[in-house]
C-alpha atoms as a PDB file:
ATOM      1  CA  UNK A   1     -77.660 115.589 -12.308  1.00  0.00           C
ATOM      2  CA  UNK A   2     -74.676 114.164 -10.288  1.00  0.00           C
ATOM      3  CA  UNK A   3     -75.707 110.630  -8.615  1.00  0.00           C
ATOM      4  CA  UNK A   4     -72.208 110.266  -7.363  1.00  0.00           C
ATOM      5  CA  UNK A   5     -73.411 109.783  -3.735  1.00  0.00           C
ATOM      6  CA  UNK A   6     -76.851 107.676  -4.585  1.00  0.00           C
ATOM      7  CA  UNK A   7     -75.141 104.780  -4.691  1.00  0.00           C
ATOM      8  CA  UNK A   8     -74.150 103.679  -1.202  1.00  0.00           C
ATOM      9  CA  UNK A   9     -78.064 104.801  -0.227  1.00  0.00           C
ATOM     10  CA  UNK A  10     -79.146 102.588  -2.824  1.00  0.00           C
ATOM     11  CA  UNK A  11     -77.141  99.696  -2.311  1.00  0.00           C
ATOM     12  CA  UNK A  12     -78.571  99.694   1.667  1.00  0.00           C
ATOM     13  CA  UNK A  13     -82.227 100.270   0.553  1.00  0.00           C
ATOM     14  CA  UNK A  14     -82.092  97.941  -1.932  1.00  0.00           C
ATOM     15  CA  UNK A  15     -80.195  95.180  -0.290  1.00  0.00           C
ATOM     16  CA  UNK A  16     -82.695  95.433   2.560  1.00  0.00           C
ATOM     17  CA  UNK A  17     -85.599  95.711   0.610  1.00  0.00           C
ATOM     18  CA  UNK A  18     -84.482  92.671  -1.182  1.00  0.00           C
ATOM     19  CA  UNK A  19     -83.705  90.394   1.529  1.00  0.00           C
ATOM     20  CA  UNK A  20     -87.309  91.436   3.207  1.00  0.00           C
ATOM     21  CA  UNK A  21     -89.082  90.400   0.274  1.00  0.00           C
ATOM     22  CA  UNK A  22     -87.079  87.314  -0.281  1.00  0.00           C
ATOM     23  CA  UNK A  23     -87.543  85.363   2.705  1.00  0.00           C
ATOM     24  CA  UNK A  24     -90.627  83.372   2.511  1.00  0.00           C
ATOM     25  CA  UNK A  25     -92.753  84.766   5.434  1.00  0.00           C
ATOM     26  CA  UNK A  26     -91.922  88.519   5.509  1.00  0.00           C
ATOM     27  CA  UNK A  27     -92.151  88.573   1.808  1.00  0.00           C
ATOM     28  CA  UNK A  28     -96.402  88.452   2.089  1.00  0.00           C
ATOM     29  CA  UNK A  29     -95.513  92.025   2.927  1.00  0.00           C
ATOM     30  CA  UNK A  30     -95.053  92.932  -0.787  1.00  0.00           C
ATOM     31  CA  UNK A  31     -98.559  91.659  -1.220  1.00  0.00           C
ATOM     32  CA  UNK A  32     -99.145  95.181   0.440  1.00  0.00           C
ATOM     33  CA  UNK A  33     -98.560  97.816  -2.457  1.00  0.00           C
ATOM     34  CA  UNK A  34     -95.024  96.156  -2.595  1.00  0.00           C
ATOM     35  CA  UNK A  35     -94.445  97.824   1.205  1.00  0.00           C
ATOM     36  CA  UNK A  36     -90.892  96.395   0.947  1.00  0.00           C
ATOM     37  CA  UNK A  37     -90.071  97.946  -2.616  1.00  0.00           C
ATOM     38  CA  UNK A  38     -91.621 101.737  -1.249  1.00  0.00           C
ATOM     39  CA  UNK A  39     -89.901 101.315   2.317  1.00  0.00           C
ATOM     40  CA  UNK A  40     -86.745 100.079   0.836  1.00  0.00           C
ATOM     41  CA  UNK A  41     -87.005 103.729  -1.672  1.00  0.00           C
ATOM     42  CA  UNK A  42     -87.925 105.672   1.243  1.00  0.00           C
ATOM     43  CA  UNK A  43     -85.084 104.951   3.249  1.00  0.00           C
ATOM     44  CA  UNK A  44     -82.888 105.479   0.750  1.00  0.00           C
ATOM     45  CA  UNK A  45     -84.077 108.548  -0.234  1.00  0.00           C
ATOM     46  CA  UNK A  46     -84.076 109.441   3.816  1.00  0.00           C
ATOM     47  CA  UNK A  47     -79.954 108.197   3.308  1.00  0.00           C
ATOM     48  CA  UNK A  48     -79.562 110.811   0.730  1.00  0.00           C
ATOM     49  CA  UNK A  49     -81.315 113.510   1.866  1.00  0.00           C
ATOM     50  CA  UNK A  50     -79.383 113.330   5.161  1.00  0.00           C
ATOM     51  CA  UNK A  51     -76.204 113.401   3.482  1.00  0.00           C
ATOM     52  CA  UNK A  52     -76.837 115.808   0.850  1.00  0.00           C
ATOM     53  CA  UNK A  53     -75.057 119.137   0.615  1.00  0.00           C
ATOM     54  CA  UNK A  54     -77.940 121.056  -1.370  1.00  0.00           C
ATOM     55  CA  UNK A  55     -81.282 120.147  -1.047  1.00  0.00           C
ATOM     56  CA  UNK A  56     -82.562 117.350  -3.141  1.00  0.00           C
ATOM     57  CA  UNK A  57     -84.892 117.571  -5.927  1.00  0.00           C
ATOM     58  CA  UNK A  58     -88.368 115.087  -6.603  1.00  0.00           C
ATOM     59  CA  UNK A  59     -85.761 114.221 -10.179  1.00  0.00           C
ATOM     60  CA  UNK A  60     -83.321 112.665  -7.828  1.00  0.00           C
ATOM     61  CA  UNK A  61     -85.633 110.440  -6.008  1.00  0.00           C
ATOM     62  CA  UNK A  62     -86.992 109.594  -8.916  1.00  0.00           C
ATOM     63  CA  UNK A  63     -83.379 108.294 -10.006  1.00  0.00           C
ATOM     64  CA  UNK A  64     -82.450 107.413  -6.696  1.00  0.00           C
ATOM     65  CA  UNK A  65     -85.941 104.808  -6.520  1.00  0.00           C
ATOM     66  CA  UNK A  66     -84.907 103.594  -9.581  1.00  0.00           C
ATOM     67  CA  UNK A  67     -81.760 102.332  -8.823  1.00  0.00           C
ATOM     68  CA  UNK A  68     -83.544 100.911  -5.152  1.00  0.00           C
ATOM     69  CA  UNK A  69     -85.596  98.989  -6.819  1.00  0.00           C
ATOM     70  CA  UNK A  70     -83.629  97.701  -9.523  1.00  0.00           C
ATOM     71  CA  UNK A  71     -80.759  96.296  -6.428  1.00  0.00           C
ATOM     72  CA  UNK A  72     -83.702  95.226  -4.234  1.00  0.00           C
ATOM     73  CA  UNK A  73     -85.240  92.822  -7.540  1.00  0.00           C
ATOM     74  CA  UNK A  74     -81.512  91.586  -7.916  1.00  0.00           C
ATOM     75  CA  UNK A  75     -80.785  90.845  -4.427  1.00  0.00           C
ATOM     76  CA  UNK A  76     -84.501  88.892  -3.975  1.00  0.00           C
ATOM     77  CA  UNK A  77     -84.111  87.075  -7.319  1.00  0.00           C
ATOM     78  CA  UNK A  78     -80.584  85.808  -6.170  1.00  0.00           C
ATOM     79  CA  UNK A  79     -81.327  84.990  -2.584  1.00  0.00           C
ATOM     80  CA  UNK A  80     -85.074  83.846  -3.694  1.00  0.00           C
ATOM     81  CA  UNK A  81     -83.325  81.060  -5.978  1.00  0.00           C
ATOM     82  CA  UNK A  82     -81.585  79.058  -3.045  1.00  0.00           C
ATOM     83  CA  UNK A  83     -84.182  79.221  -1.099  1.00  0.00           C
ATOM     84  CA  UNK A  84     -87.062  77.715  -3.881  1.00  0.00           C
ATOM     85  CA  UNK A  85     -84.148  74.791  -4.409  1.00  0.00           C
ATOM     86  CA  UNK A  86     -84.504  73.931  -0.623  1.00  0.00           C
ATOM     87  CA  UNK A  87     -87.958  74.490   0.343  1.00  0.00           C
ATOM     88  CA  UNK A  88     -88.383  72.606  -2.817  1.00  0.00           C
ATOM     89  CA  UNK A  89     -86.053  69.195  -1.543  1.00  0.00           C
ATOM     90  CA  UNK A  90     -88.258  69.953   1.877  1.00  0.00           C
ATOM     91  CA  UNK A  91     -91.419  70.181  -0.037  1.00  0.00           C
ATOM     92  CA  UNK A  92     -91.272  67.249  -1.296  1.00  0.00           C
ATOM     93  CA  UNK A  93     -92.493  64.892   1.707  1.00  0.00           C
ATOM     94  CA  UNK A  94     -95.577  67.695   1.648  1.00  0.00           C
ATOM     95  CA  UNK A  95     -96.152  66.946  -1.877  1.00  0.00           C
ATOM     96  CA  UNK A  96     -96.538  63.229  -1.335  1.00  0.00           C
ATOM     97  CA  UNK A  97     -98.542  63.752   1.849  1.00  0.00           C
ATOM     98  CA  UNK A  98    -101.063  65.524  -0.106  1.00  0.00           C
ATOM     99  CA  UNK A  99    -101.311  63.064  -3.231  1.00  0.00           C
ATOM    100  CA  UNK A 100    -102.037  60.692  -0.890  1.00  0.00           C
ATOM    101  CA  UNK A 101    -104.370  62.781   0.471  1.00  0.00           C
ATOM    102  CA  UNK A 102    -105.927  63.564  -2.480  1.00  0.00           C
ATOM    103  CA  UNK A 103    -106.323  59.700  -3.907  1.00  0.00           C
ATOM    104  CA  UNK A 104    -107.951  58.944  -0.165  1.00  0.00           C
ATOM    105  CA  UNK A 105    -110.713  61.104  -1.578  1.00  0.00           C
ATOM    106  CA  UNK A 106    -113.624  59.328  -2.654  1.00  0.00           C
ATOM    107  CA  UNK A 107    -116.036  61.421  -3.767  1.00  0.00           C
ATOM    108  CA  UNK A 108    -113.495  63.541  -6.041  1.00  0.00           C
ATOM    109  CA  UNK A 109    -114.128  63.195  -9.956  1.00  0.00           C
ATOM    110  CA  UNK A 110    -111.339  61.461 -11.719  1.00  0.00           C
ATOM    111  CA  UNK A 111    -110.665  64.778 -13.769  1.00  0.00           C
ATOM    112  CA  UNK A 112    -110.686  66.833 -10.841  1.00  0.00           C
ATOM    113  CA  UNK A 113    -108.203  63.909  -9.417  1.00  0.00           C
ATOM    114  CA  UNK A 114    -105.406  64.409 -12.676  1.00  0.00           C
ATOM    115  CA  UNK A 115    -106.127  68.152 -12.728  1.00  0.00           C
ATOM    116  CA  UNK A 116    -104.530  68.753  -8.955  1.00  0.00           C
ATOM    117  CA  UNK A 117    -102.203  65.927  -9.406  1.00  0.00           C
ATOM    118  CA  UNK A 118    -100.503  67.635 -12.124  1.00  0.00           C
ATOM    119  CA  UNK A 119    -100.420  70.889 -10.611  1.00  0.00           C
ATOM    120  CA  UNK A 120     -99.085  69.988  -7.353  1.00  0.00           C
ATOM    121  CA  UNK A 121     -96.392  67.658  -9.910  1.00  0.00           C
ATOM    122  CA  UNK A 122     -95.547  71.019 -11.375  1.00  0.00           C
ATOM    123  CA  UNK A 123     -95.593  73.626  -8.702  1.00  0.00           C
ATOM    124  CA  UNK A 124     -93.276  71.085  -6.751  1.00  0.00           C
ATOM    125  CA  UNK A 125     -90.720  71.670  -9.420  1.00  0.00           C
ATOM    126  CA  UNK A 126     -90.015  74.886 -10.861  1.00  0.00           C
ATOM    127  CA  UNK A 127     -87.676  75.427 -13.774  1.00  0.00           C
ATOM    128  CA  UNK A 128     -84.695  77.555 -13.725  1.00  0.00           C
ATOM    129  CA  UNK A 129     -85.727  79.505 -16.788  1.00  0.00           C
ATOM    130  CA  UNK A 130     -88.974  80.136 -14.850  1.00  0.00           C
ATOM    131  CA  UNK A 131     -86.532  81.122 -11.821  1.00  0.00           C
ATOM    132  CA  UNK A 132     -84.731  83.739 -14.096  1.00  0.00           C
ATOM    133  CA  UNK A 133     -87.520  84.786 -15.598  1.00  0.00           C
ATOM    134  CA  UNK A 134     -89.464  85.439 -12.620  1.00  0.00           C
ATOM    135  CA  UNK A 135     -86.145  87.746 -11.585  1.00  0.00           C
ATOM    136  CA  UNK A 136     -85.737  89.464 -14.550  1.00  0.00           C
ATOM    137  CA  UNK A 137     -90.149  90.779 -13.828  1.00  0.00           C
ATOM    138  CA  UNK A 138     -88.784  91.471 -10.353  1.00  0.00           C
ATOM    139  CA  UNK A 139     -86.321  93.783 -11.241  1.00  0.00           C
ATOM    140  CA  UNK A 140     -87.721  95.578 -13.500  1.00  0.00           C
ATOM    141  CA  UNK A 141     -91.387  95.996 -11.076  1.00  0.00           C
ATOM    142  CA  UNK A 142     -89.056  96.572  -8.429  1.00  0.00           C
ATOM    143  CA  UNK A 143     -87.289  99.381 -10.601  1.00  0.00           C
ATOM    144  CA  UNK A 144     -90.606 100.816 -11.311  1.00  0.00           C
ATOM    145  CA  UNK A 145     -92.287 101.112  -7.640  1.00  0.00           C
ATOM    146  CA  UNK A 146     -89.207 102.412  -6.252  1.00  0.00           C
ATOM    147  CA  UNK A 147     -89.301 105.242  -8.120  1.00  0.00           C
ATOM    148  CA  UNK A 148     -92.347 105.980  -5.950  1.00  0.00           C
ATOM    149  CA  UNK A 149     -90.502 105.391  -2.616  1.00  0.00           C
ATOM    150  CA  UNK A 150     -87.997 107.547  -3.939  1.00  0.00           C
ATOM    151  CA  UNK A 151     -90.128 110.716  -4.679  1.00  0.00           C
ATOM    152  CA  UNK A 152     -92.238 109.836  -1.676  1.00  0.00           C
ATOM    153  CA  UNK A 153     -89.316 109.904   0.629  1.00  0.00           C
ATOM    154  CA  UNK A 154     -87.674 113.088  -1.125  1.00  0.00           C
ATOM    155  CA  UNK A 155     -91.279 114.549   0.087  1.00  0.00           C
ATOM    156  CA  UNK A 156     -91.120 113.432   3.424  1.00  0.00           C
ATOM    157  CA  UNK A 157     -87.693 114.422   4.483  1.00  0.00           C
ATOM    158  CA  UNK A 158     -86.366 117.116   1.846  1.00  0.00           C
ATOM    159  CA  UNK A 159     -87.093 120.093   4.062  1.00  0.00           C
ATOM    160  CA  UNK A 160     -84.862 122.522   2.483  1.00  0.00           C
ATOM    161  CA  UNK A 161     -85.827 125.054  -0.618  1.00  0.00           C
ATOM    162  CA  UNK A 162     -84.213 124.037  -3.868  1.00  0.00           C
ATOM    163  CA  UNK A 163     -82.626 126.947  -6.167  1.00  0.00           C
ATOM    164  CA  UNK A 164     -85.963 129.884  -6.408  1.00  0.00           C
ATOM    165  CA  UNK A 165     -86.770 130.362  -9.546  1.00  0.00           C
ATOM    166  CA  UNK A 166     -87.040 134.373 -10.598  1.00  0.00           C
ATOM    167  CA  UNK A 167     -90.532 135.153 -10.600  1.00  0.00           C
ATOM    168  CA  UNK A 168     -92.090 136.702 -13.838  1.00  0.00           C
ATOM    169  CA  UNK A 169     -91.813 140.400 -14.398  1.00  0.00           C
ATOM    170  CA  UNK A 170     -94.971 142.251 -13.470  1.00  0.00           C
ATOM    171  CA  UNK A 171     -95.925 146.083 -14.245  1.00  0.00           C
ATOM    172  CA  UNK A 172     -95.731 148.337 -11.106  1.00  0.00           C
ATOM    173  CA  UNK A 173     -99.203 149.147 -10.243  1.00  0.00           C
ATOM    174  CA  UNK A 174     -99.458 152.016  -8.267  1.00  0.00           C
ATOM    175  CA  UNK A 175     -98.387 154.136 -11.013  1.00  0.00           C
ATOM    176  CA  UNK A 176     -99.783 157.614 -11.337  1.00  0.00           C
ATOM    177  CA  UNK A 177    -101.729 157.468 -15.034  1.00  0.00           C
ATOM    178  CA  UNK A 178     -99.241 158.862 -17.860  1.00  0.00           C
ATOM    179  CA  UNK A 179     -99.408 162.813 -18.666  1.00  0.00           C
ATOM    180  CA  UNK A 180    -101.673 163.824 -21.785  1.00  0.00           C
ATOM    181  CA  UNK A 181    -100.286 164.576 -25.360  1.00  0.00           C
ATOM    182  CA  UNK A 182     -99.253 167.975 -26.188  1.00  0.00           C
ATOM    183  CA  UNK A 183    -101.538 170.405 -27.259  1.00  0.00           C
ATOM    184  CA  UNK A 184    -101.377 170.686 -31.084  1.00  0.00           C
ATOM    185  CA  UNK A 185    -100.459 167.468 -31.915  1.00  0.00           C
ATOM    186  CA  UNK A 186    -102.199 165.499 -34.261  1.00  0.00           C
ATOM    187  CA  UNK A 187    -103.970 161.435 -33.713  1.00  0.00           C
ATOM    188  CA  UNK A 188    -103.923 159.421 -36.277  1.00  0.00           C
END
């Protein structure tokens, strides 16, 4: 399978797909079936059916997804990272507004108290290991669903019939029935 001319497909689908799902209020759309990872696979795959010589094969998109997906992950893990480092020196005003909040409370149980302190002390401040690693699990379920908005877009636009396959020999059937033995010969 040449994939010579996936690439430039990918790289839009991808890009786009990554971008979407990487800024922080169009990315709720991925909460959707990951609508960004399947659109950004389907318009690839529309890319490179368009500009396809021969028709395309369900194989291809399944490639073609692939490689979607696994651009799109890369592209919202790196643009994903600046933004987390400032919303995070914005956030941080928020943070103190509501542990304030939270120690204006009076009827809240002291363990209750510690418990959401600490979580809104560590969701405040994510580590960069936890930044890579929550790239690296992009990527690769990125990789994965656009495989599906590859073959789903190779269905949707792929009009033309790929190479026909011979079709298995079958007997005539209108024959007329074959002429009986000659007389004098013997059956075993």
């Amino acid at each position: 399978m040449k994939n010579d001319g996936m690439w430039k497909p990918a790289l839009i689908g991808g890009v786009l797909l990554g971008v979407l799902s990487a800024l922080p209020v169009l990315n709720v759309f991925n909460c959707f079936c990951c609508a960004w990872v399947i659109a950004g696979g389907v318009l690839a795959a529309h890319l490179y059916v368009r500009d396809s010589p021969v028709a395309v094969t369900l194989g291809s998109g399944v490639v073609l997804g692939l490689l979607t997906g696994a651009i799109g992950g890369l592209t919202a893990s790196l643009f994903s990272i600046p933004l987390q480092i400032m919303l995070r020196s914005a956030g941080t005003g928020f943070a103190q507004q509501v542990s304030e909040w939270l120690g204006e409370l009076p009827d809240l149980p002291p363990e209750t108290r510690e418990l959401l302190m600490s979580v809104l002390a560590a969701s405040g401040n994510p580590s960069m290991a936890l930044m890579l690693l929550t790239g690296l699990l992009n990527i690769f379920i990125f990789a994965v669903v656009g495989m599906g908005g590859g073959v789903l877009g190779v269905a949707l636009f792929e009009k033309r019939q790929t190479a026909a396959t011979p079709e298995p020999y079958r007997p005539p059937v209108d024959l007329p029935p074959p002429p009986p033995p000659p007389a004098g010969s013997s059956e075993l």
